[in-house]
Protein backbone atom coordinates (compact mmCIF):
# COMPACT_ATOMS: atom_id res chain seq x y z
CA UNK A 1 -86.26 -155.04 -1.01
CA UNK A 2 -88.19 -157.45 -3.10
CA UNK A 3 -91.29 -155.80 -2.68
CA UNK A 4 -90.13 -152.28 -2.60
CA UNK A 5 -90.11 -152.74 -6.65
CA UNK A 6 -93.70 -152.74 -7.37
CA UNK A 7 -96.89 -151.69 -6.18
CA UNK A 8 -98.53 -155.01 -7.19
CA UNK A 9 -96.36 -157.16 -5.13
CA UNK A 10 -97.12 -154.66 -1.95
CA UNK A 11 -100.66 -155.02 -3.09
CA UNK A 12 -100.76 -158.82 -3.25
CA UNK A 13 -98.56 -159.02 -0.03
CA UNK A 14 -101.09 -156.78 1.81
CA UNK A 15 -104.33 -159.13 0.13
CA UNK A 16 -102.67 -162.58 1.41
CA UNK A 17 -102.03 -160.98 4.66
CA UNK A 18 -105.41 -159.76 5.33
CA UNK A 19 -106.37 -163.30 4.36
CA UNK A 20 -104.55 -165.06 6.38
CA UNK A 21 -105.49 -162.89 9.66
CA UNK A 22 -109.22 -163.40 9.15
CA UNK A 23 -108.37 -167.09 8.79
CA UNK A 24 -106.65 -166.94 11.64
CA UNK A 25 -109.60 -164.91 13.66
CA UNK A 26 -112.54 -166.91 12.56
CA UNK A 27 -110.76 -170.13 13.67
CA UNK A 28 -110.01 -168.99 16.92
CA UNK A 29 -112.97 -167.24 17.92
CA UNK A 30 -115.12 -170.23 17.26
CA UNK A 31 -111.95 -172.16 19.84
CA UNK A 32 -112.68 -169.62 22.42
CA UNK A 33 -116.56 -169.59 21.99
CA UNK A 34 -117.35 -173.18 22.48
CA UNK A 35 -114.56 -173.98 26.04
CA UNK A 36 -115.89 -171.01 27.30
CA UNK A 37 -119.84 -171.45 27.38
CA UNK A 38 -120.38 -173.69 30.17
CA UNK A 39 -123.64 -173.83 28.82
CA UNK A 40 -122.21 -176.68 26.42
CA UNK A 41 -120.95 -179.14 29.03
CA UNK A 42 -122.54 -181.88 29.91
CA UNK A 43 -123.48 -181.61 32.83
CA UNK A 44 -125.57 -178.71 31.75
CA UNK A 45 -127.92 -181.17 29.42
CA UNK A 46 -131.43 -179.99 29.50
CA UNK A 47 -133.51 -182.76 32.37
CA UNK A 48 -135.95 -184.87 32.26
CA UNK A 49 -139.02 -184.87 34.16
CA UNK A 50 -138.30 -187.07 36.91
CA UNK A 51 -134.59 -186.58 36.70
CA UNK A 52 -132.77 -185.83 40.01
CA UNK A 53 -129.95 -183.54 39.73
CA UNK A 54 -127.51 -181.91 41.97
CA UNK A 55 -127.98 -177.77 41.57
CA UNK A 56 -126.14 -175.06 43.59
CA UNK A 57 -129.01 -173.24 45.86
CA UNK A 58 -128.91 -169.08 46.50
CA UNK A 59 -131.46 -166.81 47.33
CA UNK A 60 -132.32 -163.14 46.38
CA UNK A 61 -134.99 -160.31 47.96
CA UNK A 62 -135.20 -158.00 45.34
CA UNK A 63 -137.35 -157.08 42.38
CA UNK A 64 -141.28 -157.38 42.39
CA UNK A 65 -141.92 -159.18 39.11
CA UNK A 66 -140.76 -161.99 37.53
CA UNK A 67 -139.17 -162.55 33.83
CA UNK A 68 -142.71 -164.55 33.69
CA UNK A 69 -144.51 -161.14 34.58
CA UNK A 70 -146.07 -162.07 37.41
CA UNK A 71 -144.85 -160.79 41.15
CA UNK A 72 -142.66 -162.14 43.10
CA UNK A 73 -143.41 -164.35 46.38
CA UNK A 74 -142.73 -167.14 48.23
CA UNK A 75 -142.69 -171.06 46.14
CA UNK A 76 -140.97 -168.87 43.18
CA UNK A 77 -137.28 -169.93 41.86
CA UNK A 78 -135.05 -168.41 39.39
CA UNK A 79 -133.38 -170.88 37.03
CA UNK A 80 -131.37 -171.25 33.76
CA UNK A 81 -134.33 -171.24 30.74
CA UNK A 82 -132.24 -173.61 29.22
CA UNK A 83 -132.23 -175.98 31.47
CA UNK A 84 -135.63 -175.21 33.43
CA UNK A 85 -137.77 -173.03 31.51
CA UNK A 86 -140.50 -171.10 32.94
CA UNK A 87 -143.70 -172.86 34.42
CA UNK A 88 -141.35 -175.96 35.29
CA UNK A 89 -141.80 -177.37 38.87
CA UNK A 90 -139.20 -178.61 40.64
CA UNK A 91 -139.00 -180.42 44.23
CA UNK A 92 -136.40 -178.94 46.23
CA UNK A 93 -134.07 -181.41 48.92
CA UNK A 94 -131.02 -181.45 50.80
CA UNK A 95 -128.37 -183.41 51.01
CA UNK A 96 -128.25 -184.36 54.39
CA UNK A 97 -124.31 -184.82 55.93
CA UNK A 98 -123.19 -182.21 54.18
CA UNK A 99 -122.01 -179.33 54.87
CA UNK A 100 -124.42 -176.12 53.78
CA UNK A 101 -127.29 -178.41 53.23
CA UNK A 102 -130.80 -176.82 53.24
CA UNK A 103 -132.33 -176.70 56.22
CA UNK A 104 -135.97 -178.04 56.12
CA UNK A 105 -138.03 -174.65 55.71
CA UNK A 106 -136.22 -174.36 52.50
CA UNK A 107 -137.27 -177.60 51.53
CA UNK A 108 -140.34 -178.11 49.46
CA UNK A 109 -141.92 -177.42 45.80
CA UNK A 110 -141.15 -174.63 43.58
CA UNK A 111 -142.29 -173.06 40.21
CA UNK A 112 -139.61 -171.55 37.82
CA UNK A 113 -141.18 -168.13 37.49
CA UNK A 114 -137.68 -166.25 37.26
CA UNK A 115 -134.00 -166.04 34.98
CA UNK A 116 -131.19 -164.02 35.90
CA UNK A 117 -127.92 -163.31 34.34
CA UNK A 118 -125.84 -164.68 37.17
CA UNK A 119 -128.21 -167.73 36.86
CA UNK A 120 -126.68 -170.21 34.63
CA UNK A 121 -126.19 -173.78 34.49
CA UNK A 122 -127.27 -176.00 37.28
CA UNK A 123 -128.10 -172.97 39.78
CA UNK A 124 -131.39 -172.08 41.45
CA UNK A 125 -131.97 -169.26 43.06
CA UNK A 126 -135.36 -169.20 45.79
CA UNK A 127 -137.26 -165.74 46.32
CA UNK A 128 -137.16 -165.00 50.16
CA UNK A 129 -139.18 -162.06 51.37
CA UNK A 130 -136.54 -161.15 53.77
CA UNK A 131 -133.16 -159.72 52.37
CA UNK A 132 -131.35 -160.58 55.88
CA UNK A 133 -132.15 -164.27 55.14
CA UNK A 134 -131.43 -164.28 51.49
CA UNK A 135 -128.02 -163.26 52.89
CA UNK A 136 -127.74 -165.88 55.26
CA UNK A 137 -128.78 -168.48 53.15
CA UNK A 138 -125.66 -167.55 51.40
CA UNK A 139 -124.47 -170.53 48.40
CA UNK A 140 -126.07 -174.46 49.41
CA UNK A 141 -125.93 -178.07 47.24
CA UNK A 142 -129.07 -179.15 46.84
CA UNK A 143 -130.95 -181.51 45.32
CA UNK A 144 -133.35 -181.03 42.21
CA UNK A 145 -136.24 -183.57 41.37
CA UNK A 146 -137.67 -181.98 37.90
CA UNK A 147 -141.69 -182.55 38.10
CA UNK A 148 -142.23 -180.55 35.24
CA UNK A 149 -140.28 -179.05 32.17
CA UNK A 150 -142.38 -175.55 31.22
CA UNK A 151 -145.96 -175.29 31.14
CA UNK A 152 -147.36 -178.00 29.46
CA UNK A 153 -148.75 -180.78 31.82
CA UNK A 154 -147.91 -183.52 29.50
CA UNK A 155 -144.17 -182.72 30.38
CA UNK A 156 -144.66 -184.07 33.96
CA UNK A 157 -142.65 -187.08 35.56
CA UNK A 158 -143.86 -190.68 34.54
CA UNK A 159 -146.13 -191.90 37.55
């Protein structure tokens, strides 16, 4: 009844209401933004060269050139540019006793050549020329030794 008087009282009602939702918005969206990235944990924090990390292992067939632009073959892995960016060379292990680890063709060097948008965090995903054994390869733990971060060779482990 109060503010069925006057037009300026619905007015200012209406103006501290607006207010007080985009208040309300701006505070929560920023909430929502930062605990869902799981780019901000971290255990996402960019490596070292030399580091060894634990990464989750897949492996696709498809596609015939890399986000790098060059084609796609064997010794190429797809990887989170935040974490590895492109050119970086990484050593590839398993963790032996466990189960899923990578059996030893699998093992070996590789050169980040490749993103994805289902590649995020601590995820590597190997090129394999056959589709049937990107399929079996399924989802492995292995373990990452970072020998280079990008192209530059100055970013290589300490010796």
């Amino acid at each position: 009844m109060f503010l069925s008087r006057s037009i300026r009282r619905k007015l200012v009602a209406t103006a501290l209401a607006v207010v007080g939702f985009v208040l309300l918005y701006d505070a929560t969206v920023i909430d929502s933004r930062k605990s869902a990235d799981p780019t901000l944990s971290e255990v996402n924090v960019a490596p070292v060269p030399g580091a060894r990390l634990q990464f989750m292992a897949t492996a696709y067939c498809k596609g015939q050139t890399t986000a790098s632009g060059v084609g796609v073959t064997t010794g190429i892995v797809a990887a989170d540019k935040r974490l590895l960016p492109e050119g970086s060379v990484i050593e590839i292990d398993g963790l032996p006793g466990r189960a899923g680890s990578l059996p030893d063709k699998y093992r070996g060097i590789y050169t980040v050549m490749d993103t994805g948008p289902a590649v995020i965090g601590r995820h590597v995903d190997l090129y394999l020329w056959s589709c049937t054994e990107a399929l079996v390869f399924g989802r492995r733990d292995a373990m990452v030794t970072v020998l280079r971060l990008g192209w530059h060779p100055k970013n290589s482990r300490p010796e």
